[in-house]
C-alpha atoms as a PDB file:
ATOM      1  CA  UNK A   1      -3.053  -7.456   6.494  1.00  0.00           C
ATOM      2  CA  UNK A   2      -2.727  -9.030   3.162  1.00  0.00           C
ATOM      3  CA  UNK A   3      -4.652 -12.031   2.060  1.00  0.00           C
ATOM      4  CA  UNK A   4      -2.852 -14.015  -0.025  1.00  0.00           C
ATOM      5  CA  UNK A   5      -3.739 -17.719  -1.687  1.00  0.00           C
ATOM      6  CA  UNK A   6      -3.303 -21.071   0.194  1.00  0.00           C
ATOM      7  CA  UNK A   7       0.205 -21.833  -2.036  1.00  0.00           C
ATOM      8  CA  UNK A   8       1.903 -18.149  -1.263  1.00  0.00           C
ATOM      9  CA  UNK A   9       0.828 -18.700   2.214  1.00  0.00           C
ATOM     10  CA  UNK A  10       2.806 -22.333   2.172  1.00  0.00           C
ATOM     11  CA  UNK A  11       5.811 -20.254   0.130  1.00  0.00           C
ATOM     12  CA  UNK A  12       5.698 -17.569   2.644  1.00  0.00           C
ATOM     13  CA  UNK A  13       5.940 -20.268   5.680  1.00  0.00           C
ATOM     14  CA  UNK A  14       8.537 -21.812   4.094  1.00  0.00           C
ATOM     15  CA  UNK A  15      10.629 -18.922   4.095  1.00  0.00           C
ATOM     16  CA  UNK A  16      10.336 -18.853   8.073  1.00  0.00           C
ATOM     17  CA  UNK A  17      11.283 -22.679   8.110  1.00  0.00           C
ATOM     18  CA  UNK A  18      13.926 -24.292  10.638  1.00  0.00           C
ATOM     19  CA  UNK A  19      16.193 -27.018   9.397  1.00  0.00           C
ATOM     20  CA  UNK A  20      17.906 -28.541  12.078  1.00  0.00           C
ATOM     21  CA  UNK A  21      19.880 -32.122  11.431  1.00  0.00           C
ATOM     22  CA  UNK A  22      19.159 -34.800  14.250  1.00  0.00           C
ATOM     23  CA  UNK A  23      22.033 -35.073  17.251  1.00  0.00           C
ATOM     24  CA  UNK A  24      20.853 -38.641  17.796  1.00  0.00           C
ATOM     25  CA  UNK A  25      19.132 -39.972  14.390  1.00  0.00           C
ATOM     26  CA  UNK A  26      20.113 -39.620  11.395  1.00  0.00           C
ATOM     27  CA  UNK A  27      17.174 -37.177   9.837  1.00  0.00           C
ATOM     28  CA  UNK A  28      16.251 -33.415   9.447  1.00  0.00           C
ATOM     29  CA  UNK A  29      13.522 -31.993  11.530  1.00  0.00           C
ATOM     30  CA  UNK A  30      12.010 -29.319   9.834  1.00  0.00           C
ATOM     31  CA  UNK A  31       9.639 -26.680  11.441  1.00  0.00           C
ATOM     32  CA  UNK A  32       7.871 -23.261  11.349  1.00  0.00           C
ATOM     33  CA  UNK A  33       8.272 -21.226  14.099  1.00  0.00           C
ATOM     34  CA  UNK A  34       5.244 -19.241  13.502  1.00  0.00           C
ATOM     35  CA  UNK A  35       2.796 -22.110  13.390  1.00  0.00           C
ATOM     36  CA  UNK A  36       3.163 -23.463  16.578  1.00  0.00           C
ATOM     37  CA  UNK A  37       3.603 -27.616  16.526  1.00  0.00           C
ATOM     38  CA  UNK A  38       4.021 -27.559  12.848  1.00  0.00           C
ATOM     39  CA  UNK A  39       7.091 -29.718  12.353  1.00  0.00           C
ATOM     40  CA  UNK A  40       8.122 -32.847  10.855  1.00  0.00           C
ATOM     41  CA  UNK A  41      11.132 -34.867   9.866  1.00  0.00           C
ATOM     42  CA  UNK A  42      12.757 -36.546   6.486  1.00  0.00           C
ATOM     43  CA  UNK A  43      15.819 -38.421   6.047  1.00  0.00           C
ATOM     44  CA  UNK A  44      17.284 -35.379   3.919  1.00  0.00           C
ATOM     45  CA  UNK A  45      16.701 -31.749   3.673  1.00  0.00           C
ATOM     46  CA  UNK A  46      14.483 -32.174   0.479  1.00  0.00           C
ATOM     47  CA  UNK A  47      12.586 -34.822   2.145  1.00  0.00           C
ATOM     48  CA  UNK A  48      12.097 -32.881   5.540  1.00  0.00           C
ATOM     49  CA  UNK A  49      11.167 -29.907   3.302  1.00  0.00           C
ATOM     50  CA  UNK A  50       8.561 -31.653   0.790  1.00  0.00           C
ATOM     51  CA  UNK A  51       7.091 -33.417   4.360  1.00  0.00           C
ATOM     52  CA  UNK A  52       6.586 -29.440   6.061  1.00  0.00           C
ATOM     53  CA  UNK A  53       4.526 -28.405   2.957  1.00  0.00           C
ATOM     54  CA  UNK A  54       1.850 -30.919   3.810  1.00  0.00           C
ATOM     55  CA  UNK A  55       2.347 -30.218   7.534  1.00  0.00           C
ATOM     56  CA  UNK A  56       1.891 -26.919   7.007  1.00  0.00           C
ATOM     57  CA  UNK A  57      -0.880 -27.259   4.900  1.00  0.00           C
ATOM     58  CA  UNK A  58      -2.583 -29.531   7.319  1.00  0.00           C
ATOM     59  CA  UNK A  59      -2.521 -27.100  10.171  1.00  0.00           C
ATOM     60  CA  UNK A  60      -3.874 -24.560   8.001  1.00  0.00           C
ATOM     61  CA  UNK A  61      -6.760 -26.963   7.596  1.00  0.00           C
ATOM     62  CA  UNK A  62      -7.259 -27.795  10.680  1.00  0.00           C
ATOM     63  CA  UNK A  63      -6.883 -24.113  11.695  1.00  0.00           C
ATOM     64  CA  UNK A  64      -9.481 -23.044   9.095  1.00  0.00           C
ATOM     65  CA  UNK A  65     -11.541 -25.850  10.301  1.00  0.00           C
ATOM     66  CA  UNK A  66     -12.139 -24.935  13.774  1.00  0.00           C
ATOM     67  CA  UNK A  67     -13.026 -21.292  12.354  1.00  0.00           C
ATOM     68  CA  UNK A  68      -9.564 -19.532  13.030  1.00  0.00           C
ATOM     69  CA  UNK A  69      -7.238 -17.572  10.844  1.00  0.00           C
ATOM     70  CA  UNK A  70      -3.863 -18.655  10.636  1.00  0.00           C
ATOM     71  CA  UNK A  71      -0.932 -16.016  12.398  1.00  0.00           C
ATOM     72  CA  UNK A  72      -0.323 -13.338  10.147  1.00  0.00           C
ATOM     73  CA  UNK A  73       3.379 -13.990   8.191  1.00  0.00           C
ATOM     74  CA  UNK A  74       4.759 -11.285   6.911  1.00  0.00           C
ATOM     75  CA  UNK A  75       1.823  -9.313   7.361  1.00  0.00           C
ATOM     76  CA  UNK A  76      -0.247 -12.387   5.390  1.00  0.00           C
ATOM     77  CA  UNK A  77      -3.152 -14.340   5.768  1.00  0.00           C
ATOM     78  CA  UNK A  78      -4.666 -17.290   3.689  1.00  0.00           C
ATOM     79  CA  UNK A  79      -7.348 -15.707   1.432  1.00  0.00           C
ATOM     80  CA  UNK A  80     -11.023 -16.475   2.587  1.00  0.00           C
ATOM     81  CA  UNK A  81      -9.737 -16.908   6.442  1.00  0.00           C
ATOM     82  CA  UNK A  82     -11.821 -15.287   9.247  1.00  0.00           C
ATOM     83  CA  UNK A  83     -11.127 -11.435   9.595  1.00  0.00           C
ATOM     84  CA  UNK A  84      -9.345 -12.162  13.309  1.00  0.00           C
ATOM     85  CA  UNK A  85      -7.012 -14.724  14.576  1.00  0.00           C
ATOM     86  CA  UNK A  86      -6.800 -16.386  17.690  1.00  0.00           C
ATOM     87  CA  UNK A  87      -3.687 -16.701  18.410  1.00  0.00           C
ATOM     88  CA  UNK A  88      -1.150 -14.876  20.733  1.00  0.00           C
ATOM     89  CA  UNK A  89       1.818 -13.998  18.120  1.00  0.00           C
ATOM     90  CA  UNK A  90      -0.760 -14.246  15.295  1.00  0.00           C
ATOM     91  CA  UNK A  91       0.163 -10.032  14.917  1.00  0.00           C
ATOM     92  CA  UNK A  92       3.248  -9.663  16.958  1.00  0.00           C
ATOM     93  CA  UNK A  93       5.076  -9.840  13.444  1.00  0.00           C
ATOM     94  CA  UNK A  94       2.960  -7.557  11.355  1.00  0.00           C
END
């Protein structure tokens, strides 16, 4: 496990992101499969993207917050995050 800083983490997350454009509204949802729930939407692919860094972000907080470390991606962790995660597919990738 490799800790890495908050921003590589985000870059790293990223990387894993899911575009997909709306069937019934015109919009991009954007999400990251390994942080489960973190998704969001923009009216363009830019806008979805720029909208999942601060969603991601977010759930890292609130993660962090509640004394958890955030699933391992790519073998990575956010620097300064509790030793062991607690959750299920936080090492199935590693």
């Amino acid at each position: 496990m490799k800790r890495v800083s908050l921003s590589k983490y985000v870059e790293l997350a990223l990387r894993h992101a899911d575009y997909e454009k709306g069937e019934n509204f015109d919009c991009v949802v954007a999400e990251v499969p390994d942080l489960p729930g973190c998704l969001t939407q923009g009216r363009t692919f830019e806008e979805a993207r720029e909208s999942l860094k601060d969603a991601i972000e977010l759930w890292i907080a609130v993660c962090l917050s509640k004394g958890q470390a955030p699933p391992l991606i790519d073998g990575c962790t956010v620097a300064g995050a509790p030793a062991k995660s607690l959750h299920k597919r936080a090492y199935a990738k590693a």
